[in-house]
PDB file of N, CA and C in Angstrom:
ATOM      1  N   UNK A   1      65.439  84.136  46.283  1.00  0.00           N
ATOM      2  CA  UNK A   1      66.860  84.256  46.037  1.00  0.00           C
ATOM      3  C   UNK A   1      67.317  83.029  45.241  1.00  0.00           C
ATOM      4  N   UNK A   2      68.301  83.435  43.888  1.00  0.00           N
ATOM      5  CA  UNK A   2      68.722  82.490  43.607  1.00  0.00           C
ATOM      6  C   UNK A   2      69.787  81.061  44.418  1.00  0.00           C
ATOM      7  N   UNK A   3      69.805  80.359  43.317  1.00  0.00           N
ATOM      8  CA  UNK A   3      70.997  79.137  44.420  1.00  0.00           C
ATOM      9  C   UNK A   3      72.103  79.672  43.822  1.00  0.00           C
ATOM     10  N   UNK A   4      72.746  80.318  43.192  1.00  0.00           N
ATOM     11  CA  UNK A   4      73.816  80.931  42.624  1.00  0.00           C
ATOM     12  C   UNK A   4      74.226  82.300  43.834  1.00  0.00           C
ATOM     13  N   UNK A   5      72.747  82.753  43.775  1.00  0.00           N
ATOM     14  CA  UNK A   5      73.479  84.041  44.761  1.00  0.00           C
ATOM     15  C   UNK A   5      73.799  83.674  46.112  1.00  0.00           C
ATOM     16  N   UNK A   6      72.762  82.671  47.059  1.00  0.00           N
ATOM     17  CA  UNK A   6      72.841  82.384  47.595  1.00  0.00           C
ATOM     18  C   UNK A   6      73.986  81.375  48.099  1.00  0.00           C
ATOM     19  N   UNK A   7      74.740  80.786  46.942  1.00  0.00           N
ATOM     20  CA  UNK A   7      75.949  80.204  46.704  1.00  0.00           C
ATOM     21  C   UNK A   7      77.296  81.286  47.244  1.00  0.00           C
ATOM     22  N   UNK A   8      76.843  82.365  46.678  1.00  0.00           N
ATOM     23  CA  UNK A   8      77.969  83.269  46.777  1.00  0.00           C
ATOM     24  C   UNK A   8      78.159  83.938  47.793  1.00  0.00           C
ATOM     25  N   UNK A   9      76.814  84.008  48.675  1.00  0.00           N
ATOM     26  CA  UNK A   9      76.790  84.549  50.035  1.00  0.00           C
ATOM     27  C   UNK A   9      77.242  83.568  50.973  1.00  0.00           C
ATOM     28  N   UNK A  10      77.032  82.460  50.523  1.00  0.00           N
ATOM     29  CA  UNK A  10      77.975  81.713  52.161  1.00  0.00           C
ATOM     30  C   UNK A  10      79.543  81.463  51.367  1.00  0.00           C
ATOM     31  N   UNK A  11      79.606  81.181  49.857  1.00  0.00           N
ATOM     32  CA  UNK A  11      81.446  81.745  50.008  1.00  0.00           C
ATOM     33  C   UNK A  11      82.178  82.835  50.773  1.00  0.00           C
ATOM     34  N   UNK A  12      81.513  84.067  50.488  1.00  0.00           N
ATOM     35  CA  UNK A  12      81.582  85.013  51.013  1.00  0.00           C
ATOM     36  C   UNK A  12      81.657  85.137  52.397  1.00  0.00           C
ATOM     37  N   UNK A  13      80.684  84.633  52.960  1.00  0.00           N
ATOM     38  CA  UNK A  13      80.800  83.920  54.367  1.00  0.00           C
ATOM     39  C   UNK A  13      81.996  83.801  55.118  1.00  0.00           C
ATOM     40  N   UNK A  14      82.175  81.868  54.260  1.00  0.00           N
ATOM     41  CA  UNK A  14      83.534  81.362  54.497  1.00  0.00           C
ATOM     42  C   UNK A  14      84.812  82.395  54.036  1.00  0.00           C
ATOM     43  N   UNK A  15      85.026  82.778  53.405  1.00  0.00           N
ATOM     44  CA  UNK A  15      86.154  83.659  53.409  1.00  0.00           C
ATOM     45  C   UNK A  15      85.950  84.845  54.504  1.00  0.00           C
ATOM     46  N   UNK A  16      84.985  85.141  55.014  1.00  0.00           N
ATOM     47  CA  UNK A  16      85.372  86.519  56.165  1.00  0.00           C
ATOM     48  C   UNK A  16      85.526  85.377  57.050  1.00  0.00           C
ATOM     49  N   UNK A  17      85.124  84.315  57.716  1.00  0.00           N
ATOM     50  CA  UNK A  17      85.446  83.605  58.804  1.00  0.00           C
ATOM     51  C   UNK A  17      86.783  82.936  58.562  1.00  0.00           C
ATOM     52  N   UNK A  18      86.848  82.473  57.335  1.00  0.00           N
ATOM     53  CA  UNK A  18      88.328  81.753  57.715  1.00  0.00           C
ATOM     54  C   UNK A  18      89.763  82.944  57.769  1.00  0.00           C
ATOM     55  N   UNK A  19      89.084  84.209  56.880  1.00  0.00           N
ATOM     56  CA  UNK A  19      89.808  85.523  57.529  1.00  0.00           C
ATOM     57  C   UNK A  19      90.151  86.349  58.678  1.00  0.00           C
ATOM     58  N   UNK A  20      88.928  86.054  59.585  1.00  0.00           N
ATOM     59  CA  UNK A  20      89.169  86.233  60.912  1.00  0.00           C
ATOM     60  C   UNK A  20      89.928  85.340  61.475  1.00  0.00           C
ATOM     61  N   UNK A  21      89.812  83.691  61.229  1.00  0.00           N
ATOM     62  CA  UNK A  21      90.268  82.977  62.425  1.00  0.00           C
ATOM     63  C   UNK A  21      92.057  83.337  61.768  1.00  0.00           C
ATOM     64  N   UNK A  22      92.251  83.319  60.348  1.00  0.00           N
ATOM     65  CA  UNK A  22      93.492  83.679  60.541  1.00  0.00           C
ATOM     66  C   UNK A  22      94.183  84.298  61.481  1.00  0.00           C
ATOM     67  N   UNK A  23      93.854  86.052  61.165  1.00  0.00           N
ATOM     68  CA  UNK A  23      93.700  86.924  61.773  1.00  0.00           C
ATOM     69  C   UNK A  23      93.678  86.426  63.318  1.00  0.00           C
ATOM     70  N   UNK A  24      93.174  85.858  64.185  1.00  0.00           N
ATOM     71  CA  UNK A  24      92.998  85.283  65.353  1.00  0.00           C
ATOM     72  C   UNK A  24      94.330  84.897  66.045  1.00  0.00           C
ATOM     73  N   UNK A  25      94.460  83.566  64.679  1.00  0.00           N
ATOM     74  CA  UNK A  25      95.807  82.917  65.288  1.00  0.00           C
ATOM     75  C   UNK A  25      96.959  83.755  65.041  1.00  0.00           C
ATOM     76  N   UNK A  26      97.031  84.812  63.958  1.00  0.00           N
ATOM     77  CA  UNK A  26      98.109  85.484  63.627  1.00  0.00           C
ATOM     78  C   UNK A  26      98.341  86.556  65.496  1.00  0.00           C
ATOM     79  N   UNK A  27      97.261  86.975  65.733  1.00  0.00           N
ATOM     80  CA  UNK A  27      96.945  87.941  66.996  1.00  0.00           C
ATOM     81  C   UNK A  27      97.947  87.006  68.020  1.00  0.00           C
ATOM     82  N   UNK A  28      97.069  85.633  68.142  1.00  0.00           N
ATOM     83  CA  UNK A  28      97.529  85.098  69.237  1.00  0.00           C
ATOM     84  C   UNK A  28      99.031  84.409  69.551  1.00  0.00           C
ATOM     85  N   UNK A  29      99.486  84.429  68.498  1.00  0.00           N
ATOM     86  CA  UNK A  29     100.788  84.263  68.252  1.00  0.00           C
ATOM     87  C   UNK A  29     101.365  85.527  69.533  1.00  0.00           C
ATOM     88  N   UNK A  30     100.701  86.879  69.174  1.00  0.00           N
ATOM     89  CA  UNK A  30     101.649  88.139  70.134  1.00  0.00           C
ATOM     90  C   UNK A  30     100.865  87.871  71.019  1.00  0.00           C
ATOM     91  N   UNK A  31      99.781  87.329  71.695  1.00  0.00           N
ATOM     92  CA  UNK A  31      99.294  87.724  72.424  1.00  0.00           C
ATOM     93  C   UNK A  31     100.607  87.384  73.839  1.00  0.00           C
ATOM     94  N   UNK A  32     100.065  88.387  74.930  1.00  0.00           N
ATOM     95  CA  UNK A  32     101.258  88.761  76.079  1.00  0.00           C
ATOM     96  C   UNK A  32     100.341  88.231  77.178  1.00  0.00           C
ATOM     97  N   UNK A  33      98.981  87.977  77.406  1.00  0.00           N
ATOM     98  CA  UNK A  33      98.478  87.002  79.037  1.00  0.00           C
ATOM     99  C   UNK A  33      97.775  86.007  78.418  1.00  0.00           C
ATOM    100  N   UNK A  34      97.291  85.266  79.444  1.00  0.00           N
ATOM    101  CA  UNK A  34      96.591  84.109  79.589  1.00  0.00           C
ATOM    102  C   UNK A  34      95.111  84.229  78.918  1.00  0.00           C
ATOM    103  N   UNK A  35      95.120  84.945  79.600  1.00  0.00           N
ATOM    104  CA  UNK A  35      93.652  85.755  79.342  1.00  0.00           C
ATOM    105  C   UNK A  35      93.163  86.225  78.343  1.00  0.00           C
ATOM    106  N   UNK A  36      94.022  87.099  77.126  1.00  0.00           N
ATOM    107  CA  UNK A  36      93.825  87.100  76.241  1.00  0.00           C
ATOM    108  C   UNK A  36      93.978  86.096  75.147  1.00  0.00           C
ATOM    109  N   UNK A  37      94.932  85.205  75.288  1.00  0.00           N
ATOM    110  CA  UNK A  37      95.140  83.798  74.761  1.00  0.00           C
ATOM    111  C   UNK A  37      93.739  83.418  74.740  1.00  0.00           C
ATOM    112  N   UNK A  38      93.100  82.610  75.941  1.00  0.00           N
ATOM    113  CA  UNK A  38      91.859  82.171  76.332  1.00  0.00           C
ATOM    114  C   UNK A  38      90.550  82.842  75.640  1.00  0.00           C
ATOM    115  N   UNK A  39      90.447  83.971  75.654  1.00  0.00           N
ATOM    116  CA  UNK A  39      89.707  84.967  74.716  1.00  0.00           C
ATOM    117  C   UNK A  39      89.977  84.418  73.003  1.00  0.00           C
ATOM    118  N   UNK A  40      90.712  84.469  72.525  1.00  0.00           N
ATOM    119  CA  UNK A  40      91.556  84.620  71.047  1.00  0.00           C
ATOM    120  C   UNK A  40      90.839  82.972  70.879  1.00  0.00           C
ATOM    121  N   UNK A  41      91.026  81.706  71.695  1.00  0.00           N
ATOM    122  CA  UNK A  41      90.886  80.905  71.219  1.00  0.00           C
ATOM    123  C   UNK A  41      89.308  80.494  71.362  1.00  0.00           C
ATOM    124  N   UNK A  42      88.855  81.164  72.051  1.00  0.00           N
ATOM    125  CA  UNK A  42      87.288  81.020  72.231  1.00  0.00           C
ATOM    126  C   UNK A  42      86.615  81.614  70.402  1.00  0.00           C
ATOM    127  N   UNK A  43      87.016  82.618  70.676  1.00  0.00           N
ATOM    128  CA  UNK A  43      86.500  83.787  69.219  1.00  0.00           C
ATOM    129  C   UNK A  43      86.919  83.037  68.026  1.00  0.00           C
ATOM    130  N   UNK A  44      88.553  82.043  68.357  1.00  0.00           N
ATOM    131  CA  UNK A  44      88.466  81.159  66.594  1.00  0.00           C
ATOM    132  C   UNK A  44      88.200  80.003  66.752  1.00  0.00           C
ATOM    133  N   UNK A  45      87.467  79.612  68.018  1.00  0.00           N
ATOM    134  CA  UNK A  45      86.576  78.467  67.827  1.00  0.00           C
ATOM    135  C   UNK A  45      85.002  78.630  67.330  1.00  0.00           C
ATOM    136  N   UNK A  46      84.717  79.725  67.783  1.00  0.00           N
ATOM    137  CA  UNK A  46      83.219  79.960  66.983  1.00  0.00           C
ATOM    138  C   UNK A  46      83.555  80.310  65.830  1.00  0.00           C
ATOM    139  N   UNK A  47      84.341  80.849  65.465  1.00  0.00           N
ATOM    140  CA  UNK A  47      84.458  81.311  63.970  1.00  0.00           C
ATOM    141  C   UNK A  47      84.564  79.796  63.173  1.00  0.00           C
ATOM    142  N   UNK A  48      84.838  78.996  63.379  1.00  0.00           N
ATOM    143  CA  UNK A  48      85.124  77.453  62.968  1.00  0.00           C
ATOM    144  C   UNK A  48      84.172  76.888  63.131  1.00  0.00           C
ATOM    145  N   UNK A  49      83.661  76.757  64.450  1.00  0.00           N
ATOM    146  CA  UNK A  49      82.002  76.357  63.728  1.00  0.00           C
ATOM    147  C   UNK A  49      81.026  76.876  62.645  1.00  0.00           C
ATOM    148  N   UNK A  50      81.255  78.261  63.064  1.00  0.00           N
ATOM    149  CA  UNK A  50      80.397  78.863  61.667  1.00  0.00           C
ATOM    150  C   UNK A  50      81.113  78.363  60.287  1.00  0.00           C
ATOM    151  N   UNK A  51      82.317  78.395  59.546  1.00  0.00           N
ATOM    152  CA  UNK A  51      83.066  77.773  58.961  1.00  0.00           C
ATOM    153  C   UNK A  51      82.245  76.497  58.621  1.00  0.00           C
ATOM    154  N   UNK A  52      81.862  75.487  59.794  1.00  0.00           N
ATOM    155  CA  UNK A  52      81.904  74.259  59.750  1.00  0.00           C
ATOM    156  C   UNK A  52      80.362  74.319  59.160  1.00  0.00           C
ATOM    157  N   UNK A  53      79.146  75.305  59.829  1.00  0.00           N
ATOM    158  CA  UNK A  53      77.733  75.032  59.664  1.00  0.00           C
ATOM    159  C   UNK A  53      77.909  75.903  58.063  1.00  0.00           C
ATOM    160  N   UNK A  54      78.759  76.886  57.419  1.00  0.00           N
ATOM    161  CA  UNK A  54      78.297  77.170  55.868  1.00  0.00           C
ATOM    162  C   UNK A  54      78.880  75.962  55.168  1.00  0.00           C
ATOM    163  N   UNK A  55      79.956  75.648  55.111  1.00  0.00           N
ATOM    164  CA  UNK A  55      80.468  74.559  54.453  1.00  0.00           C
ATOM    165  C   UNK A  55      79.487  73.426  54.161  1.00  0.00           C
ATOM    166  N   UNK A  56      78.814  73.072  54.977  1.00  0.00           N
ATOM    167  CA  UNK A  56      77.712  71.792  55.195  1.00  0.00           C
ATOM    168  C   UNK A  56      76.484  72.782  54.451  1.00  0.00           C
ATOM    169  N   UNK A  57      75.884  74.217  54.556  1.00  0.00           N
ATOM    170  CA  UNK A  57      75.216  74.393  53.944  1.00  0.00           C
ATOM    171  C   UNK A  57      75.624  74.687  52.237  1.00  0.00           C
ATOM    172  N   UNK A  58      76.779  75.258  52.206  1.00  0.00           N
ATOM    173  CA  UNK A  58      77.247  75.174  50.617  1.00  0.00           C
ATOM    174  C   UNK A  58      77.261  73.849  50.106  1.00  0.00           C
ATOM    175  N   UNK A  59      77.751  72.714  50.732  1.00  0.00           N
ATOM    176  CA  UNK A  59      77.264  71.139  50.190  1.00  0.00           C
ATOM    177  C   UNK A  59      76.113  70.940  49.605  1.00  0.00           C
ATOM    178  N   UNK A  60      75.263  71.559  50.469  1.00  0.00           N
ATOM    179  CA  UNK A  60      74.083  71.129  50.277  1.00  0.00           C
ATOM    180  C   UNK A  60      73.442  71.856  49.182  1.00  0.00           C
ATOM    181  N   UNK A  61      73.752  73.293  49.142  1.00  0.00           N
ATOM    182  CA  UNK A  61      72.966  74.599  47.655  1.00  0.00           C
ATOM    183  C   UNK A  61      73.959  73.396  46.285  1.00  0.00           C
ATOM    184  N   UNK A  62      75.396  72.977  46.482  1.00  0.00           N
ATOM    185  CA  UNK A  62      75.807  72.646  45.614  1.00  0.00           C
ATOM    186  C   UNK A  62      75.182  71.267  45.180  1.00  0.00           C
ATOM    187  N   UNK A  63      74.973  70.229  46.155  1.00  0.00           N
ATOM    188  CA  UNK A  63      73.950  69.019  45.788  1.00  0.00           C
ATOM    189  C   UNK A  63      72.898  69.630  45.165  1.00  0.00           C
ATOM    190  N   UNK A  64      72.286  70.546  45.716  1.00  0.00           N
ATOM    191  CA  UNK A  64      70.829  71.003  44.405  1.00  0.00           C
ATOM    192  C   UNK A  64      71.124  71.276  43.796  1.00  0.00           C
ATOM    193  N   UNK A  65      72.053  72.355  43.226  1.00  0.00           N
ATOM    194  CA  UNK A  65      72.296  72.622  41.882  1.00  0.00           C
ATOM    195  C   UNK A  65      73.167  71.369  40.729  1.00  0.00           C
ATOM    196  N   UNK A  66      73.621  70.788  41.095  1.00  0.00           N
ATOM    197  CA  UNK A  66      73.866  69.323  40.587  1.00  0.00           C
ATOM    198  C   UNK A  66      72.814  68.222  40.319  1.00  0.00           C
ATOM    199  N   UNK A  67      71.656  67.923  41.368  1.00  0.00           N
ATOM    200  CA  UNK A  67      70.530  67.303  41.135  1.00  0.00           C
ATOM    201  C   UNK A  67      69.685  67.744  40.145  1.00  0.00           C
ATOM    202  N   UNK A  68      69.315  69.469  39.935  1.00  0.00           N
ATOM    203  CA  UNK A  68      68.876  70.092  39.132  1.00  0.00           C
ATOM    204  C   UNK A  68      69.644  70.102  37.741  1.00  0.00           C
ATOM    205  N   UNK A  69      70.686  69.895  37.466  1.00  0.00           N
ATOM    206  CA  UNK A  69      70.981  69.625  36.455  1.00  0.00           C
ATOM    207  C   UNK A  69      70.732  68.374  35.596  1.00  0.00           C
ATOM    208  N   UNK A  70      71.217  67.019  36.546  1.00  0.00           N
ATOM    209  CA  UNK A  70      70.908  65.700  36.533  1.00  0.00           C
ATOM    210  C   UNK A  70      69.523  66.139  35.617  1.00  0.00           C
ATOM    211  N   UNK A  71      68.307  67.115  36.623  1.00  0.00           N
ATOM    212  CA  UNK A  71      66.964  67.020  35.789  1.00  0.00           C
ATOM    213  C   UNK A  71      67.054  67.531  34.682  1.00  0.00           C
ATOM    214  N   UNK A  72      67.738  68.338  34.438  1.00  0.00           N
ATOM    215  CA  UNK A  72      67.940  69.296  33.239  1.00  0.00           C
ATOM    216  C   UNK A  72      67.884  68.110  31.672  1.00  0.00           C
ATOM    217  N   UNK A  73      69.355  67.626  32.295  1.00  0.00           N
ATOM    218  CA  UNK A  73      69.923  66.720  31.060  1.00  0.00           C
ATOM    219  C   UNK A  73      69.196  65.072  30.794  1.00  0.00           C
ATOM    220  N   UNK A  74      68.016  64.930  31.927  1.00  0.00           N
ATOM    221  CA  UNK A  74      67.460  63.820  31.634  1.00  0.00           C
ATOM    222  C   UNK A  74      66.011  63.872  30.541  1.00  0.00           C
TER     223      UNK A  74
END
């Protein structure tokens, strides 16, 4: 797989997760018990880690494709 496609699959990623956790907090705004509150904030805390572990891997496809250039133009 390329680093381009593979680039585009964890954007892709990050946008359905930071779409859900929207989605989450928009929910929990109505939410009506405790319980579902407690639920809502569990589900957009994992969604935020995942968030947190592509972000750190898109850093990283984007450091190679930057280093690889560095080689390109030297």
């Amino acid at each position: 797989m390329t680093d381009k496609k593979k680039l585009d699959e964890v954007a892709d990623q990050l946008n359905e997760d930071i779409l859900a956790v929207k989605g989450t907090l928009e929910i929990m705004d109505t939410s009506v018990t405790e319980d579902d509150l407690h639920e809502l904030l569990l589900k957009a805390l994992e969604r935020m880690d995942v968030i947190q572990r592509l972000s750190n891997e898109m850093l990283g496809f984007l450091r190679a494709c930057l280093d690889k250039m560095d080689e390109l133009h030297k």
